[in-house]
N, C-alpha and C. Protein backbone atom coordinates (compact mmCIF):
# COMPACT_ATOMS: atom_id res chain seq x y z
N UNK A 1 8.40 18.91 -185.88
CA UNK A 1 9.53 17.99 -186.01
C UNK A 1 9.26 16.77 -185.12
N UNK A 2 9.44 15.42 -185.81
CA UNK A 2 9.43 14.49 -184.88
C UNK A 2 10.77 13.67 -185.09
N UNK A 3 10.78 12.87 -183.61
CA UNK A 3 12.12 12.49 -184.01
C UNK A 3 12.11 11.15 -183.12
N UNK A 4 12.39 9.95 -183.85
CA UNK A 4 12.06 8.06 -183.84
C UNK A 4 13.70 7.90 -183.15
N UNK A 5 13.94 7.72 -181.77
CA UNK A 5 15.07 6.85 -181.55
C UNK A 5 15.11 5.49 -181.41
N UNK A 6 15.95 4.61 -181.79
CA UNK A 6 16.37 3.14 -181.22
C UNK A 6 17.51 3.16 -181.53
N UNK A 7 17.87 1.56 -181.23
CA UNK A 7 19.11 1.16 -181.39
C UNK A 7 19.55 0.57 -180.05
N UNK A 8 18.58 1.12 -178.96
CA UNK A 8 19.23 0.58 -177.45
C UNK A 8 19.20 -0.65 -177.15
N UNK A 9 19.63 -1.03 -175.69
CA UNK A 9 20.05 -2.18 -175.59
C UNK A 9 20.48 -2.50 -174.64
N UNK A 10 20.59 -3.97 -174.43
CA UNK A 10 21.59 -4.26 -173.20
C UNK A 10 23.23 -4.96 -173.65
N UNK A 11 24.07 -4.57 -172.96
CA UNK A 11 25.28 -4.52 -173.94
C UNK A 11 26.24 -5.08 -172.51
N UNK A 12 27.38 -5.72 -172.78
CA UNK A 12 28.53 -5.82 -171.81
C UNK A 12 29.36 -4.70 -171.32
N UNK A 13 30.16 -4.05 -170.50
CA UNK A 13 31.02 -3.55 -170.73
C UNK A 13 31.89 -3.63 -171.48
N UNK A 14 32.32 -2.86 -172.01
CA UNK A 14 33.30 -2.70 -172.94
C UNK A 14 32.74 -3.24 -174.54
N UNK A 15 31.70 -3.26 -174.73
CA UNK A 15 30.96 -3.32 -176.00
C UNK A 15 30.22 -2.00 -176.60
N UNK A 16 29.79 -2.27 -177.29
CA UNK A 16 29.57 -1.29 -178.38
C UNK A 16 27.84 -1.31 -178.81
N UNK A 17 27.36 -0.01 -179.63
CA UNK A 17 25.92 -0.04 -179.84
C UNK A 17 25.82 1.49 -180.67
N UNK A 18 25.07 0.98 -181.38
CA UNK A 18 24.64 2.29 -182.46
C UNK A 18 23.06 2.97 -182.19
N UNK A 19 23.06 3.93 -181.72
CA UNK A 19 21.67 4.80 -181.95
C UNK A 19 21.60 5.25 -182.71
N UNK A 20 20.09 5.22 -182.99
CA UNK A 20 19.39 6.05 -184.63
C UNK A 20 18.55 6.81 -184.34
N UNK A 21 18.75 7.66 -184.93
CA UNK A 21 17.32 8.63 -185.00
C UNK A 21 16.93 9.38 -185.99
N UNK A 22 15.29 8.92 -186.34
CA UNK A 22 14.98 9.29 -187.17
C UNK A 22 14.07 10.67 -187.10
N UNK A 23 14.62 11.64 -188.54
CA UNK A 23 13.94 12.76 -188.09
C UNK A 23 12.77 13.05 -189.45
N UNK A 24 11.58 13.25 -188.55
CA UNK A 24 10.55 13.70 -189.73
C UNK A 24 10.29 15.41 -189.30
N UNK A 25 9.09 15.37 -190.45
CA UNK A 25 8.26 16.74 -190.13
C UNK A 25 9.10 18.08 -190.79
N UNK A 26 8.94 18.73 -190.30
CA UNK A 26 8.87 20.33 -190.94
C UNK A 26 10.57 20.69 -189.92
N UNK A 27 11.55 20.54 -190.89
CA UNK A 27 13.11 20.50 -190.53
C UNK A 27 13.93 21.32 -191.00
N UNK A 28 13.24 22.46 -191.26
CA UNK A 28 14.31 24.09 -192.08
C UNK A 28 14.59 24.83 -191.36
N UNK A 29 13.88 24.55 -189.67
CA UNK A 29 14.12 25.89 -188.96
C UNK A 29 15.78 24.95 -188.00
N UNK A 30 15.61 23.45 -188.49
CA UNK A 30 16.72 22.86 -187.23
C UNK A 30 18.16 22.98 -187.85
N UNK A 31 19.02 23.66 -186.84
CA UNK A 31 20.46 23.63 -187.54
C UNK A 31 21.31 23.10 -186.24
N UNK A 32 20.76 22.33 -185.28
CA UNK A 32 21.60 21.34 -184.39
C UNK A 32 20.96 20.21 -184.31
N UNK A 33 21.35 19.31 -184.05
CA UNK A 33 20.97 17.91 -183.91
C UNK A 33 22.11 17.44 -182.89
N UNK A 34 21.51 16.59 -181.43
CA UNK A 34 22.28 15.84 -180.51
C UNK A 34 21.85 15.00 -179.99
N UNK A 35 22.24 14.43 -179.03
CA UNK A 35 21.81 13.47 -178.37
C UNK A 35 22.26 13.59 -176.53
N UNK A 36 21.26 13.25 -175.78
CA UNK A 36 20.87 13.43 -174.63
C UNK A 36 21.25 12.47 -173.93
N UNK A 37 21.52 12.33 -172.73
CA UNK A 37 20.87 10.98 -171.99
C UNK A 37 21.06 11.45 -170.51
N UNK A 38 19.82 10.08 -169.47
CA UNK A 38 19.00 10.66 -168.04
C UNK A 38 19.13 9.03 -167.38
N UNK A 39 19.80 9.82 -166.68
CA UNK A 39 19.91 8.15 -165.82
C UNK A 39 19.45 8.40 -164.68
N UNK A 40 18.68 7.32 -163.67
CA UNK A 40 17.98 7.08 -162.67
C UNK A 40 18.35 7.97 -161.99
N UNK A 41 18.08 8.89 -161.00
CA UNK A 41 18.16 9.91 -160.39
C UNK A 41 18.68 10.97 -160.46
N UNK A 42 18.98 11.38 -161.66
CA UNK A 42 20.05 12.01 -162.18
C UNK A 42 19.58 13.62 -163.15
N UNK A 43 19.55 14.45 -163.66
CA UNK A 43 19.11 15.48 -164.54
C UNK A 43 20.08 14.78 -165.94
N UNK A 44 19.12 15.03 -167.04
CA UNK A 44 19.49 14.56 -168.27
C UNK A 44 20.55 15.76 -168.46
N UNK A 45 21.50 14.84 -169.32
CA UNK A 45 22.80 15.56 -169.62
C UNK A 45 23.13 15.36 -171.12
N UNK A 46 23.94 16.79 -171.50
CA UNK A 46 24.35 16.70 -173.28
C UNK A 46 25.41 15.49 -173.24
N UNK A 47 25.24 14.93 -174.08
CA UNK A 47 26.00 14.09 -174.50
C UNK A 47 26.87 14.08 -176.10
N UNK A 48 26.39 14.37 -177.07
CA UNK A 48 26.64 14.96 -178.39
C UNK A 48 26.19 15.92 -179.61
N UNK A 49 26.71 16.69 -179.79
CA UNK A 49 26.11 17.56 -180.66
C UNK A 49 26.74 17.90 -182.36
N UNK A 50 25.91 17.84 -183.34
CA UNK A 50 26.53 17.96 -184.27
C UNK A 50 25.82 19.24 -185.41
N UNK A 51 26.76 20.20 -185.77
CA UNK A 51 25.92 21.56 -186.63
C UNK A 51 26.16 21.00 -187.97
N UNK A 52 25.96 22.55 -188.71
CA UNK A 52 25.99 21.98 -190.03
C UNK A 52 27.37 22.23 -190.55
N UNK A 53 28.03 21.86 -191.41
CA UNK A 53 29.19 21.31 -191.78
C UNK A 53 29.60 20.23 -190.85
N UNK A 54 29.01 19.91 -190.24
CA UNK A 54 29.42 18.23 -189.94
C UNK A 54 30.41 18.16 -188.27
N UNK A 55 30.38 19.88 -188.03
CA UNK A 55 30.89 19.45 -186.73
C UNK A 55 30.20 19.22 -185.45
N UNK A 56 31.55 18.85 -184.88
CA UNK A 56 30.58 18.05 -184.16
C UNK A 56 31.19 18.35 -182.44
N UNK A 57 30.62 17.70 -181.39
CA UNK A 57 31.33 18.64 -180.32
C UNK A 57 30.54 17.27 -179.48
N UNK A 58 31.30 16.68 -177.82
CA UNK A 58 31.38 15.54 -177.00
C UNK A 58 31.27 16.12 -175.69
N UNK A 59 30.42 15.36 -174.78
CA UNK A 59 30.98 15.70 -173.39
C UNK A 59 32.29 15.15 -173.06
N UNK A 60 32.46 15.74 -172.06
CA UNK A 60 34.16 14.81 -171.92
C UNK A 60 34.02 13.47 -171.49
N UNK A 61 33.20 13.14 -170.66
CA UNK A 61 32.78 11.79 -170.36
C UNK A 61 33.00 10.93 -171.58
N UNK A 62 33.43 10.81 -172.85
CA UNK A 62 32.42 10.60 -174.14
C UNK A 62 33.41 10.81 -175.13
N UNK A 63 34.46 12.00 -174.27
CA UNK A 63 35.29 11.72 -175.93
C UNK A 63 35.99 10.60 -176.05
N UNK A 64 35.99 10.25 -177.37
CA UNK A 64 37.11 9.33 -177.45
C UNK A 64 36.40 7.44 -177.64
N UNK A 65 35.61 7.74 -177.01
CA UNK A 65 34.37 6.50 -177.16
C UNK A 65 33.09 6.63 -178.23
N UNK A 66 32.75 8.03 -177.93
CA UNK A 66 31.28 7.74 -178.49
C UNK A 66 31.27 8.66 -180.33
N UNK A 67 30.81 8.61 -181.03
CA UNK A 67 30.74 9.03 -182.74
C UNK A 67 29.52 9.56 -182.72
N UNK A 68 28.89 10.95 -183.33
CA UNK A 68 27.81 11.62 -183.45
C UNK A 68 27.81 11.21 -185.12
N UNK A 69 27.05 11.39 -185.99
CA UNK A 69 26.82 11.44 -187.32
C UNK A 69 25.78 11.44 -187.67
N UNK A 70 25.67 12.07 -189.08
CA UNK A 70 24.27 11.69 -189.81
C UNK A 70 24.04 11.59 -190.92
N UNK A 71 22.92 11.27 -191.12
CA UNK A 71 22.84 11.16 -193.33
C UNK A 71 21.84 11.95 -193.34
N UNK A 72 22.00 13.00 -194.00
CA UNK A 72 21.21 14.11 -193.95
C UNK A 72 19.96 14.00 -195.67
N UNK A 73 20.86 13.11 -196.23
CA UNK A 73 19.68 12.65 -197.91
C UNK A 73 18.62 11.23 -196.38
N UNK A 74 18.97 10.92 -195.51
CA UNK A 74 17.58 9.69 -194.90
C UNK A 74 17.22 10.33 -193.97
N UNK A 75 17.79 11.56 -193.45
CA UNK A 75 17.05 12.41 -191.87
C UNK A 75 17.60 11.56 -191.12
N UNK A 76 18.90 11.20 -191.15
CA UNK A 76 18.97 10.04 -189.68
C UNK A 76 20.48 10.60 -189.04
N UNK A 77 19.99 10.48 -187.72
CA UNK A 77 21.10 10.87 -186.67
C UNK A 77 21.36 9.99 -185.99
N UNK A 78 22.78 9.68 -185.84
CA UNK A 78 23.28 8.48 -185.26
C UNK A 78 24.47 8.84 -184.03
N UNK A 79 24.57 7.85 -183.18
CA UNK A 79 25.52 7.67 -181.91
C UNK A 79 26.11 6.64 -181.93
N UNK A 80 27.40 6.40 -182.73
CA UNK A 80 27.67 5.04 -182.31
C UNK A 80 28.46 5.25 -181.12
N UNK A 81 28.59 4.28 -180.19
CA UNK A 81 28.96 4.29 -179.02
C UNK A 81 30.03 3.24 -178.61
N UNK A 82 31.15 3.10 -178.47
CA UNK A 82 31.84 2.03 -178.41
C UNK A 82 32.52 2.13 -176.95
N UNK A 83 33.37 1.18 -176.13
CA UNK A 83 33.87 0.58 -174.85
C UNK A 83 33.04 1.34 -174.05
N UNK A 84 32.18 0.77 -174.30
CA UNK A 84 30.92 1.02 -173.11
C UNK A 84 31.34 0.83 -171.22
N UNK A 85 30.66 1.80 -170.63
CA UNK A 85 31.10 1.33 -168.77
C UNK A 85 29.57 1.19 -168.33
N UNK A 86 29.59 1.16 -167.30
CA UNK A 86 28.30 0.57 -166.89
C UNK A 86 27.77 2.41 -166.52
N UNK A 87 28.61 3.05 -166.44
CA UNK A 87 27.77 4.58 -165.96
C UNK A 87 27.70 4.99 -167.11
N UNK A 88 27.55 4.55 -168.22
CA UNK A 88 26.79 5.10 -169.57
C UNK A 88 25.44 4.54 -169.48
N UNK A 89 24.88 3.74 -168.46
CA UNK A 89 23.61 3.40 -168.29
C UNK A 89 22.37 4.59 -168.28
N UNK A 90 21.62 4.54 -168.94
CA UNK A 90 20.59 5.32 -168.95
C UNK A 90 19.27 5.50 -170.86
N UNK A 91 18.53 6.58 -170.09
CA UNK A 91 17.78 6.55 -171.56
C UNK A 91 18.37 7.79 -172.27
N UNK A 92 18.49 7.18 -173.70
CA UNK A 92 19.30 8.09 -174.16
C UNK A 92 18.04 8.61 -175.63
N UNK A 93 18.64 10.14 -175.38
CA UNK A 93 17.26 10.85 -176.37
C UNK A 93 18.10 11.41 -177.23
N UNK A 94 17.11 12.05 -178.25
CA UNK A 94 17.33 12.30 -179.77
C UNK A 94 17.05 13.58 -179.43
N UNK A 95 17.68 14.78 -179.74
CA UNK A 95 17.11 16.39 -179.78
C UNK A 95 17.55 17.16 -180.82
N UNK A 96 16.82 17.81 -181.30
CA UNK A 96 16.82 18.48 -182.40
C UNK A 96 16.51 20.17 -181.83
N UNK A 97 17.40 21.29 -182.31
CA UNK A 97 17.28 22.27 -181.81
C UNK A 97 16.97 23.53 -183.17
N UNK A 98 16.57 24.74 -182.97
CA UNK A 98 16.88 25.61 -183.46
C UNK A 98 17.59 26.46 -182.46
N UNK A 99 19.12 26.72 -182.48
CA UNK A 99 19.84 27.16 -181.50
C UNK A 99 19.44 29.19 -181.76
N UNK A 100 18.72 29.81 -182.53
CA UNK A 100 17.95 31.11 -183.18
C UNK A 100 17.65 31.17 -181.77
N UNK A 101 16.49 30.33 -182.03
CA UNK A 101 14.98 30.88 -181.16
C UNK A 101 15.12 29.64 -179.72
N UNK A 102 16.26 28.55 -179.68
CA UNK A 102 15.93 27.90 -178.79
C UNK A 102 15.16 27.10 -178.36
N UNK A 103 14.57 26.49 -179.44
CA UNK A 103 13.80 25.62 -179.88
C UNK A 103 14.07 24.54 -179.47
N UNK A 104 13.32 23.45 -178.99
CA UNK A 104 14.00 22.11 -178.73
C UNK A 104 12.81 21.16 -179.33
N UNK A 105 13.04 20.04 -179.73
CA UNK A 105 12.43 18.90 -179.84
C UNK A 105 12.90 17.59 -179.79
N UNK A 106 12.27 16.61 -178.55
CA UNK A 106 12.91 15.31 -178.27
C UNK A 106 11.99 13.89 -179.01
N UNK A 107 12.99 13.10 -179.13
CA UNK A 107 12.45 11.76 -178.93
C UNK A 107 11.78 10.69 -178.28
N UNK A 108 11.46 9.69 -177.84
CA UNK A 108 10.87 9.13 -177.21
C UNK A 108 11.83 8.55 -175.79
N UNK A 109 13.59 8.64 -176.45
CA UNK A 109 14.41 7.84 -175.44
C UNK A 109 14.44 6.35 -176.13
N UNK A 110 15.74 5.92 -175.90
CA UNK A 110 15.97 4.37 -175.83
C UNK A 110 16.58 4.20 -174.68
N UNK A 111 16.24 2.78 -174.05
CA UNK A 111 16.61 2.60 -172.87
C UNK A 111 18.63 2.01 -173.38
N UNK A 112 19.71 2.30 -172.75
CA UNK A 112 20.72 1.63 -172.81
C UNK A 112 21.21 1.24 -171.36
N UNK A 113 21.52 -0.34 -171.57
CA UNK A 113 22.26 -0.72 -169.96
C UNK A 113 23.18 -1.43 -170.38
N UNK A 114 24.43 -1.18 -169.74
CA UNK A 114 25.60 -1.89 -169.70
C UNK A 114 25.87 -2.35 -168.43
N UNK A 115 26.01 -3.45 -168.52
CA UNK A 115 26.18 -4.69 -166.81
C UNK A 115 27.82 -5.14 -167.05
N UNK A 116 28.09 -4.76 -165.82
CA UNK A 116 29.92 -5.08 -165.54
C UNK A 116 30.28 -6.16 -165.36
């Protein structure tokens, strides 16, 4: 499984930004798809997760701001992210799981910074 993020950026507070991620490769064993993110000194933290029937589950940091989704006919997993704060700063990754066997596979990261 590979998996193409962008979409990052540098953004204002209180603005908005969509991540993408694209998923290739051999994708029958994945039945979670989320998104990550690791800010400067920090241990990377869940940020969104979505199974199959479409649900979907937020850190609390996150509810209420940020949208998980995907189009499952283009392989693409998305974050839109709206009223951005500046401690949403960080690189934010693409993960793809088999929650079975515990499987993980990441993305490359997009960098996101929001300046106050």
């Amino acid at each position: 499984v590979q998996l193409q993020a962008s979409g990052g950026g540098l953004v204002q507070a209180g603005g908005s930004l969509r991540l993408s991620c694209a998923v290739s490769g051999s994708i029958a064993s994945i039945n979670r798809m989320g998104w990550y993110r690791q800010a400067p000194g920090k241990l990377r933290e869940l940020v969104a997760t979505i199974i199959e029937g479409g649900i979907t589950s937020y850190a609390d940091f996150v509810k209420g701001r940020f949208t998980i989704s995907r189009d499952n006919a283009k392989k693409m997993v998305f974050l839109q992210m709206t009223s951005l704060k500046p401690e949403d700063t960080a690189v934010y990754y693409c993960n793809a799981r088999n929650t079975y066997v515990m499987t993980d596979f990441w993305g490359q990261g997009t960098q996101v910074t929001v300046s106050s």
